[in-house]
Protein backbone atom coordinates (compact mmCIF):
# COMPACT_ATOMS: atom_id res chain seq x y z
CA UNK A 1 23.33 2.27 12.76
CA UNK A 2 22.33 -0.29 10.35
CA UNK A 3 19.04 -1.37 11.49
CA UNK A 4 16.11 0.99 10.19
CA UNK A 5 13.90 0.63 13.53
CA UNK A 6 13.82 2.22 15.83
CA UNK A 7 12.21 1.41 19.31
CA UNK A 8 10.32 2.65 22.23
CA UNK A 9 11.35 1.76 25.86
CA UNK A 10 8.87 -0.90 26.18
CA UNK A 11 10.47 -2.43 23.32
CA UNK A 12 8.18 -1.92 20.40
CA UNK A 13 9.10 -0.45 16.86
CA UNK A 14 8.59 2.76 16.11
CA UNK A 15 9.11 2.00 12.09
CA UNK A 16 8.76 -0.78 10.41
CA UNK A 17 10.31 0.13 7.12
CA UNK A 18 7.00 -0.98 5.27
CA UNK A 19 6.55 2.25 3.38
CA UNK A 20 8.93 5.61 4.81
CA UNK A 21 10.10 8.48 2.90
CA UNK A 22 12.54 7.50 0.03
CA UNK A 23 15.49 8.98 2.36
CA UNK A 24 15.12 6.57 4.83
CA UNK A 25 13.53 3.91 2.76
CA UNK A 26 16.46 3.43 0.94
CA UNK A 27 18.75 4.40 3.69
CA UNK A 28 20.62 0.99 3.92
CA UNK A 29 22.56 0.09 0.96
CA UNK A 30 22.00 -3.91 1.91
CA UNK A 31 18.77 -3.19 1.48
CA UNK A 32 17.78 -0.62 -1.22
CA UNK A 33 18.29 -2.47 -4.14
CA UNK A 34 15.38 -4.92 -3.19
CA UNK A 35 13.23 -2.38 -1.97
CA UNK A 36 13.26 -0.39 -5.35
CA UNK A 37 12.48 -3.60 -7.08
CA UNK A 38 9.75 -4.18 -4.59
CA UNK A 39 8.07 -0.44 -5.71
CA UNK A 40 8.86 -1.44 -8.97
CA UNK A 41 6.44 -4.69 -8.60
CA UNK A 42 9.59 -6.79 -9.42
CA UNK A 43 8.62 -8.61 -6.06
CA UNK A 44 10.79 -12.11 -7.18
CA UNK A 45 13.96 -10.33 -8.04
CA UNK A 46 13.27 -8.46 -5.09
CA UNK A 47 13.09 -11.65 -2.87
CA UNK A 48 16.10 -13.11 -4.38
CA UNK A 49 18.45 -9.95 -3.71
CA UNK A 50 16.82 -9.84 0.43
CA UNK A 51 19.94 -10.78 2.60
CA UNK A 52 19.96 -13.02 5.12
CA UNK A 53 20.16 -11.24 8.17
CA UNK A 54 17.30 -9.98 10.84
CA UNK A 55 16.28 -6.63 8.69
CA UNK A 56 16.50 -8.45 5.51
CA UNK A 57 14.00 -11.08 7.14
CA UNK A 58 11.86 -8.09 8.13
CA UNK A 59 12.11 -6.82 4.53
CA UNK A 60 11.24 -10.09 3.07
CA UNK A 61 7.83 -10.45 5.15
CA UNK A 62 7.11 -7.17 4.00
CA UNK A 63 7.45 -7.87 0.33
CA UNK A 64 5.36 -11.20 0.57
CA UNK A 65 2.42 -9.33 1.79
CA UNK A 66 3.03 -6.48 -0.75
CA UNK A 67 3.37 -8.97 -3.62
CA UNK A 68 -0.07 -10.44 -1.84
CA UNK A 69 -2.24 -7.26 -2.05
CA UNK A 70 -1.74 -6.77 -5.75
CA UNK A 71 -1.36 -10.16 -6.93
CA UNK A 72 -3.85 -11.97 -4.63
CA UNK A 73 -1.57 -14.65 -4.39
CA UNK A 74 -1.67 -17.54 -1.25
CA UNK A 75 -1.01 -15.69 1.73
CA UNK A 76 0.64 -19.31 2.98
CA UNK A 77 4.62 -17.68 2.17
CA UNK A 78 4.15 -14.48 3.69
CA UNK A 79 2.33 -15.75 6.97
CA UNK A 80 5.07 -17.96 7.15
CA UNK A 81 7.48 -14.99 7.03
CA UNK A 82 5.59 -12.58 9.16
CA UNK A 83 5.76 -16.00 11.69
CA UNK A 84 9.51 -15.17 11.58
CA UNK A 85 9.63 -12.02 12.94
CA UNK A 86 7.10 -11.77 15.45
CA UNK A 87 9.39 -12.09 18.29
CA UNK A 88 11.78 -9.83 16.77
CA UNK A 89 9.76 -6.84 15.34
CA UNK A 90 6.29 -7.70 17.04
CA UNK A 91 4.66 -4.49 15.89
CA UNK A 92 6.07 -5.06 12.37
CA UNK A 93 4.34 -8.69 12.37
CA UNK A 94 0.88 -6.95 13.92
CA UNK A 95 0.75 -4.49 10.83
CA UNK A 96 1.22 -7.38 8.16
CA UNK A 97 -1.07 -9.56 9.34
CA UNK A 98 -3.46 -6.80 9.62
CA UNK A 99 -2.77 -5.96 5.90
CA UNK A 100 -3.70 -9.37 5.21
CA UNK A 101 -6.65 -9.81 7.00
CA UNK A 102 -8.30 -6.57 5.79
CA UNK A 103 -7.49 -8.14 2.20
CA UNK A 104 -9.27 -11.02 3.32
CA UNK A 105 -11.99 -9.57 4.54
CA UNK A 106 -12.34 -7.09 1.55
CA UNK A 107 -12.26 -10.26 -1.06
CA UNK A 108 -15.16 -11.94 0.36
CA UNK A 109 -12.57 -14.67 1.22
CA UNK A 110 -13.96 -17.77 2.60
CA UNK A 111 -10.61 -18.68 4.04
CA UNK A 112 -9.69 -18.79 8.07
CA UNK A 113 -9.50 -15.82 9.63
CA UNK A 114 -5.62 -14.46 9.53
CA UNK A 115 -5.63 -11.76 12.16
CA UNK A 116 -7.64 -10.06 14.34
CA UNK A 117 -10.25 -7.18 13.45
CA UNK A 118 -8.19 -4.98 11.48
CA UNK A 119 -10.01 -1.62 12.15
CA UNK A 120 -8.92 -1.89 16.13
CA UNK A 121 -5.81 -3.17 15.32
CA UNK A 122 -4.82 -0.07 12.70
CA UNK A 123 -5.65 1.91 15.34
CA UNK A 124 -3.66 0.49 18.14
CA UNK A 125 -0.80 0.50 16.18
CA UNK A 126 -0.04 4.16 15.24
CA UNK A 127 2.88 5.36 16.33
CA UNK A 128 4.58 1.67 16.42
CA UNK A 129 5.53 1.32 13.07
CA UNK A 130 6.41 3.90 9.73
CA UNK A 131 5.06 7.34 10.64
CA UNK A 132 1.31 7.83 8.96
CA UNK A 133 0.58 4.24 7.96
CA UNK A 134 -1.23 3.23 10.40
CA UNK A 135 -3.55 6.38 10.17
CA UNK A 136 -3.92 5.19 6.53
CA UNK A 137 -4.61 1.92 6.78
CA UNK A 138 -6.93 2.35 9.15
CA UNK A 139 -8.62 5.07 7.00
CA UNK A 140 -9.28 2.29 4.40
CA UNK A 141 -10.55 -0.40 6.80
CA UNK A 142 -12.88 2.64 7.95
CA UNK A 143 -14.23 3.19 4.35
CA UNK A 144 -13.87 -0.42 2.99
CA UNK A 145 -14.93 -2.57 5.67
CA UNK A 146 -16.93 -0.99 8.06
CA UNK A 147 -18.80 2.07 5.76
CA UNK A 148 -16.98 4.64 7.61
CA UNK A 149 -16.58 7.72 5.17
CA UNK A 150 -16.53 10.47 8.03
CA UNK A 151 -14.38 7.97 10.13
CA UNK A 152 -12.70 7.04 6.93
CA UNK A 153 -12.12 10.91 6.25
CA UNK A 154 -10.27 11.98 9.44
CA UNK A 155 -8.20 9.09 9.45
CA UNK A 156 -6.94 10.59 5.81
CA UNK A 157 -6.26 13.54 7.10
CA UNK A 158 -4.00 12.13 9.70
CA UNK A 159 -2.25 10.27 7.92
CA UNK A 160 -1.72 13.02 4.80
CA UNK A 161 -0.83 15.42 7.90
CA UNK A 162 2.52 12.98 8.63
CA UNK A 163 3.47 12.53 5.38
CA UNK A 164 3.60 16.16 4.20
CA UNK A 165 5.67 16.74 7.57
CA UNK A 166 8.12 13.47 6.66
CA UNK A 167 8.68 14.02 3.13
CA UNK A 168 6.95 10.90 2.39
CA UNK A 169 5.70 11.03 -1.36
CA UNK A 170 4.24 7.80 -1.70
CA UNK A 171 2.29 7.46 1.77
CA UNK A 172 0.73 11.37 0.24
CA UNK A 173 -0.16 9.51 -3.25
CA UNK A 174 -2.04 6.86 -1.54
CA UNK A 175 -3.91 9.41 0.95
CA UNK A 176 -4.95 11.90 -2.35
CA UNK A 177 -6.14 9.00 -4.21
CA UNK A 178 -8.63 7.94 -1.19
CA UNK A 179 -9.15 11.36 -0.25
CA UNK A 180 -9.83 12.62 -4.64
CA UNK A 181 -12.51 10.28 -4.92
CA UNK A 182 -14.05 11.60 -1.75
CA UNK A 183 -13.96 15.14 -3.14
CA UNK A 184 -15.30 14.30 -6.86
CA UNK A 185 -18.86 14.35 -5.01
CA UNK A 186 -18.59 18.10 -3.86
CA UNK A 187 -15.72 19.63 -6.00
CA UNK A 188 -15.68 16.99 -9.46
CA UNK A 189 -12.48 19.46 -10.56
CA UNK A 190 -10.71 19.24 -6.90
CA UNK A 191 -11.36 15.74 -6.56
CA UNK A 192 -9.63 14.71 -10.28
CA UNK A 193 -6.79 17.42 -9.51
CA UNK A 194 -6.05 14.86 -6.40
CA UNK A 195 -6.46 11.56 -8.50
CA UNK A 196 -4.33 13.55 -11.05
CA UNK A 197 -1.85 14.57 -7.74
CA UNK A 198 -1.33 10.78 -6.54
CA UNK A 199 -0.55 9.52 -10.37
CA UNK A 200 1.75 11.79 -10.34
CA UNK A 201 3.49 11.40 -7.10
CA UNK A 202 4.12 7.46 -7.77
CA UNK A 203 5.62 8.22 -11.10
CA UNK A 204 7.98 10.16 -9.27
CA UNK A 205 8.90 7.28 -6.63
CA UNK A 206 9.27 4.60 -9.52
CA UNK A 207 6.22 2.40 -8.28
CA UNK A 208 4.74 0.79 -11.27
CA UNK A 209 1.83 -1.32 -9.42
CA UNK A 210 0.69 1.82 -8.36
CA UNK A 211 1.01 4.18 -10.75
CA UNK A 212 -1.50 1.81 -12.81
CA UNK A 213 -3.58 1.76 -9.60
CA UNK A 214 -3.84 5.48 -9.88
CA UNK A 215 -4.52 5.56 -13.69
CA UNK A 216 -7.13 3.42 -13.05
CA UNK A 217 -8.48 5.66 -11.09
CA UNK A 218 -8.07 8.29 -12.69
CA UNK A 219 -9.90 6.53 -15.73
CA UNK A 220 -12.98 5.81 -13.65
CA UNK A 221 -13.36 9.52 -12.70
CA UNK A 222 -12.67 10.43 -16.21
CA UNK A 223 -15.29 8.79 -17.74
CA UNK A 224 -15.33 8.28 -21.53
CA UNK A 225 -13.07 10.36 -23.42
CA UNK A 226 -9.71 9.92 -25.14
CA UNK A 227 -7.43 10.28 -21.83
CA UNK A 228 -9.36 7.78 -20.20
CA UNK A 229 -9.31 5.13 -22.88
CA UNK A 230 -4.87 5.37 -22.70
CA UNK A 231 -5.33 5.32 -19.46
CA UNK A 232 -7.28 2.08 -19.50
CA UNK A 233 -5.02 0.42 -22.03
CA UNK A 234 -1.76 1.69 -19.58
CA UNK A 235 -3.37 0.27 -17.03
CA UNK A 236 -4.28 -3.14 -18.87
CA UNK A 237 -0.53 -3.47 -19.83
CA UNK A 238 1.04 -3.04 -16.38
CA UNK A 239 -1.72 -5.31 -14.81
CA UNK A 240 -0.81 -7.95 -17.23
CA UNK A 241 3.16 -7.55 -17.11
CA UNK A 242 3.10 -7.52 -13.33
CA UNK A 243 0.23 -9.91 -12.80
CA UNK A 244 -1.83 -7.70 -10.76
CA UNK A 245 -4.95 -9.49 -10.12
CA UNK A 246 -7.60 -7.01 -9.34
CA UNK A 247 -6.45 -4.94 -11.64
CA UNK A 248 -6.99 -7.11 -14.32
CA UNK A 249 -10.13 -7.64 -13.48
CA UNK A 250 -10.47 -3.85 -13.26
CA UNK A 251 -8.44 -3.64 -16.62
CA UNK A 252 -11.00 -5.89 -18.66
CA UNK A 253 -14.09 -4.08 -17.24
CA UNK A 254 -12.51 -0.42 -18.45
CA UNK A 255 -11.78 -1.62 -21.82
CA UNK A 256 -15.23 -3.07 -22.71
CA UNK A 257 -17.09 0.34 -21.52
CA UNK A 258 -14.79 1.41 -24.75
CA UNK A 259 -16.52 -0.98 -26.98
């Protein structure tokens, strides 16, 4: 079968293809080519090498709202591609406009609303798109938008739960990362050996945007010292070849605490 959905009697997806394990991410050949240039933050080559067919529309919506949360870019292109597949992969469409309303809401943004409350709409979605990601998501609209840390917390745990049981490396890397800064409160060496655990678990899946998302992280809980001042310039680099907005941002706050 060539499609990488699956669906539920009442017709809704089961995955989306967002973010799965890297045997199933990659599963279709029409498609894995763009999808490793997508975790690569190569999102334009990506977008020119997306076929035209229903998944490859699917795939395309999904890499205009990835390219969105790192570059901050207009959300105007990937609306416009979520619009596309609504009727065809509803709960796909849900998830991505959540994504970019919780982005929205997170940057202050003074623009229209683009979906509805993200929290509830995280939550309604579990089990109708990739296994876990929901359960993450709404973890982070828990802690980011609405204060939730104990909320925030089990939400985490779901979602790392699924993606030790799938196999799914780079769902785990984003759930340690959340999860390692919780810990640095209680356990300082626990918490780092997570931050330490998620850089290394996007290294492995080739996903540059993130890997400098986690070594900025890692700097932060570092504090001065020589690991963290690489990791600050690493970070600097990739946010400036890749155009990653709030990193940059991050990236020139990290390397004047050096001065």
């Amino acid at each position: 079968m060539s499609r990488q959905t699956s669906r539920r009697d009442d017709g809704l997806q089961t995955e989306s293809g967002f973010m799965k394990s890297d045997s199933v991410y990659y599963a279709d050949p029409q498609l894995a080519v763009a999808r490793r240039l997508q975790r690569a933050g190569h999102w334009e080559a990506a977008l020119r090498l997306t076929p035209q067919s229903e998944d490859g529309a699917v795939l395309r919506a999904e890499i205009l709202v990835d390219r969105h949360t790192w570059c901050l870019d207009s959300t105007d292109e990937a609306r416009g591609a979520i619009a596309e597949i609504t009727a065809s992969a509803p709960a796909t469409a849900a998830f991505l406009i959540s994504v970019l309303e919780y982005w929205r809401q997170l940057t202050k943004s003074d623009h229209p609303f683009i979906g509805p409350d993200p929290v509830a709409e995280f939550e309604r979605l579990d089990g109708q798109i990739a296994p876990g990601w929901a359960n993450f998501w709404l973890g982070v609209a828990l802690e980011n938008l609405r204060l939730d840390r104990d909320g925030a917390q089990a939400a985490y745990r779901r979602a790392l739960a699924t993606a030790l049981e799938a196999g799914d490396l780079l769902l785990e890397s984003y759930v340690v990362r959340h999860q390692g800064f919780y810990l640095l409160e209680q356990d300082r060496a626990a918490g780092l050996a997570l931050l330490r655990r998620s850089l290394h678990l996007r290294a492995a899946c080739g996903a540059r945007p993130h890997v400098a998302a986690a070594q900025a992280a890692l700097a932060e809980a570092l504090g001065v010292g020589p690991e963290s001042v690489l990791l600050r310039r690493l970070v600097a680099r990739s946010a400036e070849e890749l155009n990653l907005a709030w990193l940059k941002e991050d990236a020139r706050s990290l390397v004047s605490d050096e001065r």
